[in-house]
N, C-alpha and C. Protein backbone atom coordinates (compact mmCIF):
# COMPACT_ATOMS: atom_id res chain seq x y z
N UNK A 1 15.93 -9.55 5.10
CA UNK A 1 14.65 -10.12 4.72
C UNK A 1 13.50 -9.47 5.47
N UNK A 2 13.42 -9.44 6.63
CA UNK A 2 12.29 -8.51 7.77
C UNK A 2 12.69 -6.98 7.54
N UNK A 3 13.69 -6.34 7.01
CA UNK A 3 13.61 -5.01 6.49
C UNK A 3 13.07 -4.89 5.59
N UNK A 4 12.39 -3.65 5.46
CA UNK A 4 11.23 -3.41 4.18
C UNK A 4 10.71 -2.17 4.49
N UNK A 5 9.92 -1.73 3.28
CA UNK A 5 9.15 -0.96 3.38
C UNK A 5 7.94 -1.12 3.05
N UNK A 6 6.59 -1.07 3.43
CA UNK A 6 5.44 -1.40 2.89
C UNK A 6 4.58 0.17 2.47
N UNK A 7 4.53 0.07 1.29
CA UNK A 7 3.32 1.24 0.71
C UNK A 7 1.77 0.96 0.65
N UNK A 8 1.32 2.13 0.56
CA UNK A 8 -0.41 2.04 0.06
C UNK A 8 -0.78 3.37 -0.43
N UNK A 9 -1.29 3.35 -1.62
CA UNK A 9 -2.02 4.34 -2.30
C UNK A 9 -3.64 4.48 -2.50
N UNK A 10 -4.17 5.75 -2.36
CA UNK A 10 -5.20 5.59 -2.51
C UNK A 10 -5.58 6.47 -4.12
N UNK A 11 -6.35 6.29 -4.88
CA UNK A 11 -6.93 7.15 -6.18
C UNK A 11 -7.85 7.49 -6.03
N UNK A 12 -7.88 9.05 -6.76
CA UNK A 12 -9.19 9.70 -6.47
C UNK A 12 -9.80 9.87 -7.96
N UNK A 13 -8.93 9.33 -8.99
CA UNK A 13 -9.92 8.76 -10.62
C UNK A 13 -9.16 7.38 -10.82
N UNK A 14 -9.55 7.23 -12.06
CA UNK A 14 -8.64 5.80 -12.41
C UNK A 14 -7.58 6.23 -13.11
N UNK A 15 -6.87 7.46 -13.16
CA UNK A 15 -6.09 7.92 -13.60
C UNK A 15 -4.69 7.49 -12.15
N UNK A 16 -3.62 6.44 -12.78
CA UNK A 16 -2.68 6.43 -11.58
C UNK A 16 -1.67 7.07 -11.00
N UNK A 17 -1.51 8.54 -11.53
CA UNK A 17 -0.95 9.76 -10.85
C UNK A 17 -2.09 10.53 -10.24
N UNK A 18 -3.48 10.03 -9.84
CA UNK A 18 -4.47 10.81 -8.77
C UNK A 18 -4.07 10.24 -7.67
N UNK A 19 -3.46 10.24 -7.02
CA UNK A 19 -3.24 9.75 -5.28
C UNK A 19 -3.64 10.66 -4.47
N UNK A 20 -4.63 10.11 -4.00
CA UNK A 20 -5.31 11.02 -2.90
C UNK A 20 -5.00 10.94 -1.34
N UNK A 21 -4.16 9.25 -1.42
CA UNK A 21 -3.92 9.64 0.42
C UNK A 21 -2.86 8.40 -0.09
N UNK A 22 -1.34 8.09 1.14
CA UNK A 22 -0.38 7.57 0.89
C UNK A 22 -0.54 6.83 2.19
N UNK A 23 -0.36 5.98 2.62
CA UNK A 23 0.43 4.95 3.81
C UNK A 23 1.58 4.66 3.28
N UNK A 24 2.23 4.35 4.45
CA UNK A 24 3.75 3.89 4.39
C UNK A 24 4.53 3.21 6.14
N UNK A 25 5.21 2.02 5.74
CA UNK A 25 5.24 1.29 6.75
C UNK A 25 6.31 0.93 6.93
N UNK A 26 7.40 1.61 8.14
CA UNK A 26 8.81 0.76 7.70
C UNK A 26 8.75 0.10 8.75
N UNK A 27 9.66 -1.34 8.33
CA UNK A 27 9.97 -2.34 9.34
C UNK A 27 11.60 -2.57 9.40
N UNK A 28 12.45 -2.97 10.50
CA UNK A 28 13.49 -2.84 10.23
C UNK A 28 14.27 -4.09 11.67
N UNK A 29 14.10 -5.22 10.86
CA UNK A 29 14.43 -6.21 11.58
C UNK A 29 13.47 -7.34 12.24
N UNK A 30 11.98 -6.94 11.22
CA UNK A 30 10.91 -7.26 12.09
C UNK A 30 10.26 -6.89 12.29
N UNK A 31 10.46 -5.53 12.78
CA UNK A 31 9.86 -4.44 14.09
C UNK A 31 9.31 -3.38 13.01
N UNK A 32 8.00 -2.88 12.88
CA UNK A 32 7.47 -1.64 13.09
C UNK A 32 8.30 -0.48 13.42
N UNK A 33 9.18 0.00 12.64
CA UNK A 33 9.48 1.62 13.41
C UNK A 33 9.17 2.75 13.08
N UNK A 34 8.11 2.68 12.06
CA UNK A 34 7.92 4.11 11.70
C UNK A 34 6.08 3.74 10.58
N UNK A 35 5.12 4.89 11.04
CA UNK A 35 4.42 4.76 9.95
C UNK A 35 4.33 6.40 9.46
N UNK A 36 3.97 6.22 8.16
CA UNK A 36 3.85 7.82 7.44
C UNK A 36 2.33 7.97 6.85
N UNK A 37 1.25 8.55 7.08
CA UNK A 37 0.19 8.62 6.74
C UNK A 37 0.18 10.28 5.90
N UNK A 38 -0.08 10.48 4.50
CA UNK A 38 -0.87 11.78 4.49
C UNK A 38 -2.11 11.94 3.24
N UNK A 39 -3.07 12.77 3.59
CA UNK A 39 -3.64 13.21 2.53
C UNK A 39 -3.01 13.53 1.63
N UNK A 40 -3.05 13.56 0.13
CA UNK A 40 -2.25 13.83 -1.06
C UNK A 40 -3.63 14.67 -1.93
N UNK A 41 -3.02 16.13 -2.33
CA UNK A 41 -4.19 16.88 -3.36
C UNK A 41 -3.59 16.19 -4.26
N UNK A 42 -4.84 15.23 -5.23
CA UNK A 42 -4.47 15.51 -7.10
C UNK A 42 -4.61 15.99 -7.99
N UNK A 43 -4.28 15.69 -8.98
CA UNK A 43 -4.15 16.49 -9.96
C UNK A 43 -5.51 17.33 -10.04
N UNK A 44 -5.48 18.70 -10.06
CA UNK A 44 -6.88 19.15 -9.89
C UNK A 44 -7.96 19.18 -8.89
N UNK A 45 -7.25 18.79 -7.97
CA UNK A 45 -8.13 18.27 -7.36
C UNK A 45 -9.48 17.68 -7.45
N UNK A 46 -8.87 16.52 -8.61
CA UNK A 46 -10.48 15.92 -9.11
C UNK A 46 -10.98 14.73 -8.79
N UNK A 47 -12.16 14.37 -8.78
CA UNK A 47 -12.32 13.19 -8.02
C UNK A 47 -13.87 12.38 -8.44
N UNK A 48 -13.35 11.18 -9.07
CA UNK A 48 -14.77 10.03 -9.44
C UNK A 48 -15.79 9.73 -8.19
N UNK A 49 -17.02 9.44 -8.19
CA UNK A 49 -17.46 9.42 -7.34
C UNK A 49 -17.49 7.75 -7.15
N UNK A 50 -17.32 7.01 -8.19
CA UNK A 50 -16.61 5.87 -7.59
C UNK A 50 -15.54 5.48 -6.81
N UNK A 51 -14.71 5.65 -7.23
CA UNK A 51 -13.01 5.97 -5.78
C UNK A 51 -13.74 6.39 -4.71
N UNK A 52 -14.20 7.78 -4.59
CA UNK A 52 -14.56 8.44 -3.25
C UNK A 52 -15.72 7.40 -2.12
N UNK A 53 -16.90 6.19 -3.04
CA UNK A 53 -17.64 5.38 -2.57
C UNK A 53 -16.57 4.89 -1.91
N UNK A 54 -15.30 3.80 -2.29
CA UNK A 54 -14.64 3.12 -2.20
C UNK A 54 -13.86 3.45 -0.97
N UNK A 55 -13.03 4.69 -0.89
CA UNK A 55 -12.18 5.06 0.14
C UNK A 55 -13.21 6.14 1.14
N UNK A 56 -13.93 7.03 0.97
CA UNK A 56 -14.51 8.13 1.68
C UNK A 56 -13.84 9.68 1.33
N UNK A 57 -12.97 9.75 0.49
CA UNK A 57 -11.45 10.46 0.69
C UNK A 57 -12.67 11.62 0.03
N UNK A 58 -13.21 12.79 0.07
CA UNK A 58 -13.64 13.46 -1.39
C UNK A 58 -12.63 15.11 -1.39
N UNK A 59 -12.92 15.70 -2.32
CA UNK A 59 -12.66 17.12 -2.84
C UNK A 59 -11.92 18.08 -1.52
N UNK A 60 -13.18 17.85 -0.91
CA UNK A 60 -13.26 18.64 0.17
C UNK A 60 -12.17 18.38 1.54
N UNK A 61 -11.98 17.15 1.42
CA UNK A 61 -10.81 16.61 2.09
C UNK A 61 -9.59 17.25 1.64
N UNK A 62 -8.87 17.11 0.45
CA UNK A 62 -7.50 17.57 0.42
C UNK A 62 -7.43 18.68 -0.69
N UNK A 63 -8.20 19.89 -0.18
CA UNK A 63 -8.49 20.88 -0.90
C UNK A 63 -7.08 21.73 -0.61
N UNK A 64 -6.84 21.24 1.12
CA UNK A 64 -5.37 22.13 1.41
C UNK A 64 -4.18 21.01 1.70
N UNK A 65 -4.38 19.28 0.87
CA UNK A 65 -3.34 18.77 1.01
C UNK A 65 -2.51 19.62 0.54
N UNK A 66 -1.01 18.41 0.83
CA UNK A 66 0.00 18.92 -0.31
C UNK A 66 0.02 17.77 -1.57
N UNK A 67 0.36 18.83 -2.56
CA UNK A 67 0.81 17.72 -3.87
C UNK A 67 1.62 16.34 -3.72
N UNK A 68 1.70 16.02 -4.68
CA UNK A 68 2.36 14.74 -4.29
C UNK A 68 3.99 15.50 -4.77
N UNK A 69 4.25 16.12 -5.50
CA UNK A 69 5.63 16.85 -5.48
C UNK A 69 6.23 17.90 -4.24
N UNK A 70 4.87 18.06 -3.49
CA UNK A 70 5.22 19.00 -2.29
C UNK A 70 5.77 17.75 -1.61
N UNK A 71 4.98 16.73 -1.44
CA UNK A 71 4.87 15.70 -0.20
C UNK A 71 6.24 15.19 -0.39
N UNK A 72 6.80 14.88 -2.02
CA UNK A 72 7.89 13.82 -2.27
C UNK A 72 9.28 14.26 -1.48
N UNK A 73 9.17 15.26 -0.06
CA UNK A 73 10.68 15.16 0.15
C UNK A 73 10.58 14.61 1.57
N UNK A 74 9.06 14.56 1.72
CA UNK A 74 9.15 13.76 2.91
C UNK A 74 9.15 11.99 2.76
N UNK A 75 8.51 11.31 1.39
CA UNK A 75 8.47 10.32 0.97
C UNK A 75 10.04 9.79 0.88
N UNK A 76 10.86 9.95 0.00
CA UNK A 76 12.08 10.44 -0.03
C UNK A 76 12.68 9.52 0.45
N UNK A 77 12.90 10.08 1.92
CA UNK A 77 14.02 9.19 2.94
C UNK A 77 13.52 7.69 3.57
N UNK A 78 12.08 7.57 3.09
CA UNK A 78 11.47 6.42 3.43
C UNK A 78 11.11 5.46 2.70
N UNK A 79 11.24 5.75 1.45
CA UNK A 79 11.44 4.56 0.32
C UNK A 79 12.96 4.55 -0.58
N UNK A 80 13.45 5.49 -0.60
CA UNK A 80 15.18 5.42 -1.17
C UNK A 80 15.76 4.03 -0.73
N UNK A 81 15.96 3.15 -2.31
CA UNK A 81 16.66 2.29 -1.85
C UNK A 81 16.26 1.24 -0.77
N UNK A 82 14.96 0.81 -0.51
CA UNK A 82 14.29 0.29 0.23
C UNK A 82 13.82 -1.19 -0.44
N UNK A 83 13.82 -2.05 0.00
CA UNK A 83 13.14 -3.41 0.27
C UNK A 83 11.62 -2.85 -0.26
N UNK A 84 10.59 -3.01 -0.99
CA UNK A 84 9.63 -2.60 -0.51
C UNK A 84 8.45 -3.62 -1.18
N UNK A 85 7.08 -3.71 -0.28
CA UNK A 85 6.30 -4.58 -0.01
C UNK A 85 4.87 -4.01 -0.55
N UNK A 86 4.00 -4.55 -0.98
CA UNK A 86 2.72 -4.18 -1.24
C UNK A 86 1.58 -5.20 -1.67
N UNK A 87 0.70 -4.86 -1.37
CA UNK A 87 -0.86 -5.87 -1.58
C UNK A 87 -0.65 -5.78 -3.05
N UNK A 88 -0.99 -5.27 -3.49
CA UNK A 88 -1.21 -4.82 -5.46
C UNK A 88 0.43 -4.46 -5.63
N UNK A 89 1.49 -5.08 -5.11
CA UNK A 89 2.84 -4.06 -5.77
C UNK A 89 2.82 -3.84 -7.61
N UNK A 90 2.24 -4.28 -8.06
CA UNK A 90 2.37 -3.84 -9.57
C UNK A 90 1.60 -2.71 -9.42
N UNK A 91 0.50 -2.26 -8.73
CA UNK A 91 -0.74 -1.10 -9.07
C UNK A 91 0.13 -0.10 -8.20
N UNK A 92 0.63 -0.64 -6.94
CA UNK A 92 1.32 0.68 -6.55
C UNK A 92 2.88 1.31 -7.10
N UNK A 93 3.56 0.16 -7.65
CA UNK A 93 4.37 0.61 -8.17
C UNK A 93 4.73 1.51 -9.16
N UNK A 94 3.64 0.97 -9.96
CA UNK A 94 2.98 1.98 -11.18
C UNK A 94 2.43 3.19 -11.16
N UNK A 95 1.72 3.67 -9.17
CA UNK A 95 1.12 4.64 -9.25
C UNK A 95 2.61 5.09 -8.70
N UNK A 96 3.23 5.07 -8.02
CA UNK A 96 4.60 5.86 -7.17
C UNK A 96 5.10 5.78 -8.77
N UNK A 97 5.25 5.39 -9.74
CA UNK A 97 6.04 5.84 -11.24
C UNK A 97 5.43 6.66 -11.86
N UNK A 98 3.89 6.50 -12.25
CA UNK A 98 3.77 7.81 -12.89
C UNK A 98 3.51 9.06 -12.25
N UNK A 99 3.36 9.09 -11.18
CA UNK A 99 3.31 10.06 -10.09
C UNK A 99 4.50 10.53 -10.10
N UNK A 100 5.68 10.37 -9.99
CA UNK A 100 7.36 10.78 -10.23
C UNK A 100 7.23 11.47 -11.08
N UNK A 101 6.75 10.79 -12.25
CA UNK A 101 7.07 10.65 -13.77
C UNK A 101 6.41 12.07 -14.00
N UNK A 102 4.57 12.54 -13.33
CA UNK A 102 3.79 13.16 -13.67
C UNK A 102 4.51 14.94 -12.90
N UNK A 103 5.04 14.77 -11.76
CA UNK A 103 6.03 15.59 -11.57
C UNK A 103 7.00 16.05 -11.92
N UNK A 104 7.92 15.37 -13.06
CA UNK A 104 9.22 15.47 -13.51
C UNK A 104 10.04 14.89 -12.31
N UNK A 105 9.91 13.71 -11.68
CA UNK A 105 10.40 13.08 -10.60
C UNK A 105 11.03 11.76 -11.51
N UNK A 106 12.51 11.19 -11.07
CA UNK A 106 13.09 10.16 -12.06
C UNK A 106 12.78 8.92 -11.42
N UNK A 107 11.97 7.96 -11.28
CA UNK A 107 11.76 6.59 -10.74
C UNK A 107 13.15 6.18 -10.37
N UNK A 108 13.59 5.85 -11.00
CA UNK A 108 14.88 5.38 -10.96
C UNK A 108 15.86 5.88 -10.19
N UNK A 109 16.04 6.59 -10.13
CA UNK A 109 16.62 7.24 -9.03
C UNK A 109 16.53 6.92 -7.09
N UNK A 110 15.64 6.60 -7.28
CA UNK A 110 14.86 5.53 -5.92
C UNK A 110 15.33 4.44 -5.61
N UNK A 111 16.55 3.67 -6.24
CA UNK A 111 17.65 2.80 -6.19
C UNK A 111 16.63 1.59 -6.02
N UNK A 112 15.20 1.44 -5.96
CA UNK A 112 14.22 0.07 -5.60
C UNK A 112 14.31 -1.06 -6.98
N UNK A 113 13.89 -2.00 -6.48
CA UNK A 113 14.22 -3.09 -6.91
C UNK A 113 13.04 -2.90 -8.13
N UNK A 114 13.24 -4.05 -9.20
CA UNK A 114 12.64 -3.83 -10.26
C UNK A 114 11.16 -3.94 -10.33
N UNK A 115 10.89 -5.32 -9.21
CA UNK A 115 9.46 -5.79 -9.01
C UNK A 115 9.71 -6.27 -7.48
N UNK A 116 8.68 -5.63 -6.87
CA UNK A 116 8.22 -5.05 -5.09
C UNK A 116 7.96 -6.51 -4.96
N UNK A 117 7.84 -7.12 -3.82
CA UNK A 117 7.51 -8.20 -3.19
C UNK A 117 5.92 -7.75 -3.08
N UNK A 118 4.78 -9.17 -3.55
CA UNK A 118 3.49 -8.51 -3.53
C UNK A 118 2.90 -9.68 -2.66
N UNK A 119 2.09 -9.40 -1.29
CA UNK A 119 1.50 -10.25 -0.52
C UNK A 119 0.60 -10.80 -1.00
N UNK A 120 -0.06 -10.52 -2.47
CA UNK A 120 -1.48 -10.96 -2.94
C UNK A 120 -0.83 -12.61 -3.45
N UNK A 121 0.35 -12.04 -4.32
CA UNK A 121 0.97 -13.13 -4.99
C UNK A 121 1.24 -14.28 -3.88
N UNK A 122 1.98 -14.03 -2.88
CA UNK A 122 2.93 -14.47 -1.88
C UNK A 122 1.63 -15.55 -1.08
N UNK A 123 0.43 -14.83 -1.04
CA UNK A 123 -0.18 -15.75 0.18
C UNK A 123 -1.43 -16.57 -1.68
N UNK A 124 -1.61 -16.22 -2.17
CA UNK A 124 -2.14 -16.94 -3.88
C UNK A 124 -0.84 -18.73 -3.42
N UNK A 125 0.24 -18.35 -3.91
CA UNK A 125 1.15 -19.28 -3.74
C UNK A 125 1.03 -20.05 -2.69
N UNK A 126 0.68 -19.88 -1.33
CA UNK A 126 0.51 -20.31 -0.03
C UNK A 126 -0.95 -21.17 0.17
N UNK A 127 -1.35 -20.94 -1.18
CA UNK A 127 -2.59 -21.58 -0.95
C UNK A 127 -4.25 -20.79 -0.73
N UNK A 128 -3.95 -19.76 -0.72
CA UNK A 128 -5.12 -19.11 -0.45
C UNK A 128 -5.73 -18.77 -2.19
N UNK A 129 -7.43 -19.25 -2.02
CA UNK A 129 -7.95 -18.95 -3.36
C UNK A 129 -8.16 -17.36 -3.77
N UNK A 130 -8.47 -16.78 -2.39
CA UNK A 130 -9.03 -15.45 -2.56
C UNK A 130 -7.88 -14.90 -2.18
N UNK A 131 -7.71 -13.28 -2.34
CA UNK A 131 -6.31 -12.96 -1.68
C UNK A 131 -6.97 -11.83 -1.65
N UNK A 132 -7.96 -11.27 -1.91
CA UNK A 132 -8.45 -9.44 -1.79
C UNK A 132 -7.91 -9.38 -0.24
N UNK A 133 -7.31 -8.24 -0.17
CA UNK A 133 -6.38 -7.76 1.45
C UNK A 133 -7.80 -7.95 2.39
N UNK A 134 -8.83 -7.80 2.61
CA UNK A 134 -9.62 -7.85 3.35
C UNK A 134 -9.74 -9.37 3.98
N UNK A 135 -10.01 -10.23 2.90
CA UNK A 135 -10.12 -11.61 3.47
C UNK A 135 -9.13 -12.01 3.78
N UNK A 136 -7.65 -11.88 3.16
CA UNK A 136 -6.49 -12.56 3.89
C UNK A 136 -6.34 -12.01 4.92
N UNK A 137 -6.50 -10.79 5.67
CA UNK A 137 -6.62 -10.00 7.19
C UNK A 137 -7.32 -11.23 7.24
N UNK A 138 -8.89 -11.15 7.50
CA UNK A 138 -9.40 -12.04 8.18
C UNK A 138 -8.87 -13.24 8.22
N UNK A 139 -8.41 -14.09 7.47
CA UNK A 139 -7.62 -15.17 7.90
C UNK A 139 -6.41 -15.40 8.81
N UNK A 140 -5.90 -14.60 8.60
CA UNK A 140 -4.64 -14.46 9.51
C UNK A 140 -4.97 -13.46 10.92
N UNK A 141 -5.68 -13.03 10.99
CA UNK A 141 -6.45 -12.42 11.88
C UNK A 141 -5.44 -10.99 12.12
N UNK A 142 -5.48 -10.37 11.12
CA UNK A 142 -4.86 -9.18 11.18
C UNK A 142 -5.85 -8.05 11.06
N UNK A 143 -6.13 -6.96 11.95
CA UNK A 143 -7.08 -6.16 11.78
C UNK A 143 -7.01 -4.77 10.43
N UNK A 144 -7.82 -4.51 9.97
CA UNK A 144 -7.57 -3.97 8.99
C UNK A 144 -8.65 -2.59 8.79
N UNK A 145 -8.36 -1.75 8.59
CA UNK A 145 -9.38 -0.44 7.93
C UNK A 145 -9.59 -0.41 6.75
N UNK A 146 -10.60 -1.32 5.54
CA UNK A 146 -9.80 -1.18 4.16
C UNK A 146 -10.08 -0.13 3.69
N UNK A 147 -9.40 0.30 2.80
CA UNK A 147 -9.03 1.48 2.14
C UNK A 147 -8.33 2.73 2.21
N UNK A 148 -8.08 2.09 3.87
CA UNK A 148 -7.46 3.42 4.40
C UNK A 148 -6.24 3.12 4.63
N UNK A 149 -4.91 4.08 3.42
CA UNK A 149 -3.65 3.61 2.81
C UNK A 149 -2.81 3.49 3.93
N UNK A 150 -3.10 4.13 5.32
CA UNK A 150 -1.78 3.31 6.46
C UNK A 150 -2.31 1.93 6.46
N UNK A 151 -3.74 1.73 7.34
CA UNK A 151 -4.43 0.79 7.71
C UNK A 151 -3.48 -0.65 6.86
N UNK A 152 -3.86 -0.66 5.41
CA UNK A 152 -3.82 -1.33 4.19
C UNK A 152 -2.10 -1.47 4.27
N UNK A 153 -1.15 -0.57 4.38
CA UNK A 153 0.21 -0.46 4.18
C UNK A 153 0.86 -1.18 5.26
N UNK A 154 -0.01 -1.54 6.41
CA UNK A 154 0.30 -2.02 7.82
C UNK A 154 -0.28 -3.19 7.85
N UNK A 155 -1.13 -3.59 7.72
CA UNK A 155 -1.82 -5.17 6.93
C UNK A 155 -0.79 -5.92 5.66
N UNK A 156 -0.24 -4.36 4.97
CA UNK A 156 0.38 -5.86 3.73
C UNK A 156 2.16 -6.15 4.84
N UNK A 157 2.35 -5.01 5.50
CA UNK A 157 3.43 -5.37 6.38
C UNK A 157 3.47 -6.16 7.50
N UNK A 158 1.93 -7.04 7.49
CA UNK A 158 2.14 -7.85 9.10
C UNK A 158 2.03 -9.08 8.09
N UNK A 159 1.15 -8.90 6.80
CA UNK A 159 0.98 -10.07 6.18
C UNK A 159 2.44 -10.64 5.67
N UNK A 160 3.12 -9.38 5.35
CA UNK A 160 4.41 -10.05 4.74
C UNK A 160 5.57 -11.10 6.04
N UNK A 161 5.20 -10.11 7.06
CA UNK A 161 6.38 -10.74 8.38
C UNK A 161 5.44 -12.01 9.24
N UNK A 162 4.23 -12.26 8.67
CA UNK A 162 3.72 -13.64 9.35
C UNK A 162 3.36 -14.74 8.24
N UNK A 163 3.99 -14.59 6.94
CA UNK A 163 3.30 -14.90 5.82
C UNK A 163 4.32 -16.70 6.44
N UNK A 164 5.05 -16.97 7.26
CA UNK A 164 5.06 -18.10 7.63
C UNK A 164 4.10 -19.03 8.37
N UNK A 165 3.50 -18.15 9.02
CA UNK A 165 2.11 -18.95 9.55
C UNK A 165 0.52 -19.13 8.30
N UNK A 166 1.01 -18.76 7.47
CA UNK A 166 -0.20 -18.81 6.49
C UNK A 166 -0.86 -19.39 6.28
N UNK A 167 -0.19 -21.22 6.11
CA UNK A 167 -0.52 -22.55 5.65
C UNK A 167 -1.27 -22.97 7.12
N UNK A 168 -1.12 -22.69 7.91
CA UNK A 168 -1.49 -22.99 9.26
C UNK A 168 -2.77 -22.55 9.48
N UNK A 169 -2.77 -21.20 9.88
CA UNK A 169 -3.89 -20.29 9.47
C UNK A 169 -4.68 -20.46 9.16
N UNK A 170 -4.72 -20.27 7.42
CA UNK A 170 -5.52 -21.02 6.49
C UNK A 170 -6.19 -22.34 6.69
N UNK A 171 -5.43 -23.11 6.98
CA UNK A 171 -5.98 -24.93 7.27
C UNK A 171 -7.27 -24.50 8.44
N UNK A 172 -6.62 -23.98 9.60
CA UNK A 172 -7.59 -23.81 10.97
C UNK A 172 -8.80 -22.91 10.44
N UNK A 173 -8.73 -21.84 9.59
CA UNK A 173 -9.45 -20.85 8.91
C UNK A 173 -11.16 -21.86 8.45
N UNK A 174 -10.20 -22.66 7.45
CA UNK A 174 -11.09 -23.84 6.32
C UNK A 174 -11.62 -24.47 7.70
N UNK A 175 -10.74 -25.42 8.18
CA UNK A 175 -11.82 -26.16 9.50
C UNK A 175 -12.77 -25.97 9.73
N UNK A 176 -12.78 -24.29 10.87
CA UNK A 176 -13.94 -23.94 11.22
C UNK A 176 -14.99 -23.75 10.61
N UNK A 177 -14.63 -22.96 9.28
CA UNK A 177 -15.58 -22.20 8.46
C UNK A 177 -16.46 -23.22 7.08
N UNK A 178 -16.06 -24.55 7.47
CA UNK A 178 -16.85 -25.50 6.52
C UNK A 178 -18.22 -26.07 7.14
């Protein structure tokens, strides 16, 4: 249950094989043992100037990433068959699929479960009205960089391993803040 993996993607259009930067967060018993951060060039290296408002990530940044097919053998050994966790898991799941997909990479093959455990859902259920990753950090008092895909991949991984204190949290959260 405390093993997992937590992802984060960033897009550089609204196209969901543009991934411009990856976080990745393994936990393994609990514990933090590993994070994976990299710039990702996309396709073209092209880029909305909305996304780029959003994250900071632009052109000029991962002019000498690697692809996301260069990157996928380091991805690889860190999501194979993995538990895995995410703020948006439907948006990232979808971007790690057509991103495979946009490579000639087989999803499936990744032995992962059908639908990711998603903290938005998880703390929604717990009672929280808002769930954008920014405000549930602030509630739970988890520090956060948003947009920046470790930062975000390490937030949905503290949110997932404290998501027992939530109801608690939350209540003391409302108290003060009325």
């Amino acid at each position: 249950m405390h093993t997992f993996t937590s992802i984060d993607f960033e897009l550089a259009t609204s196209e969901y094989n543009s991934v411009c930067a990856v976080g990745l967060v393994s936990v393994v018993d609990g514990d933090i043992v590993n994070e994976f951060y990299s710039l990702v060039q996309p396709p073209e290296n092209k880029y909305m100037w909305q996304t780029t408002r959003v994250h900071g990530i632009k052109a000029k940044d991962t002019i000498n990433a690697p692809s996301f097919i260069q990157l996928f053998p380091e991805l690889l050994p860190l999501v194979y068959g993995q538990k895995m966790v995410a703020h948006n898991e439907e948006l990232d799941r979808k971007v790690l699929r057509l991103c495979m997909q946009h490579s000639g990479l087989v999803y499936e093959d990744l032995g992962l479960q059908e639908k990711w455990d998603c903290t938005s859902k998880i703390y929604k259920g717990l009672g929280f009205t808002k769930t954008k990753l920014s405000i549930v950090c602030e509630i739970m008092g988890i520090q956060l960089n948003p947009h920046d895909a470790l930062s975000d991949a390490r937030a949905s991984a503290e949110l997932f391993l404290n998501k027992d204190l939530a109801k608690l949290k939350l209540e003391k959260y409302l108290t003060i803040n009325q």
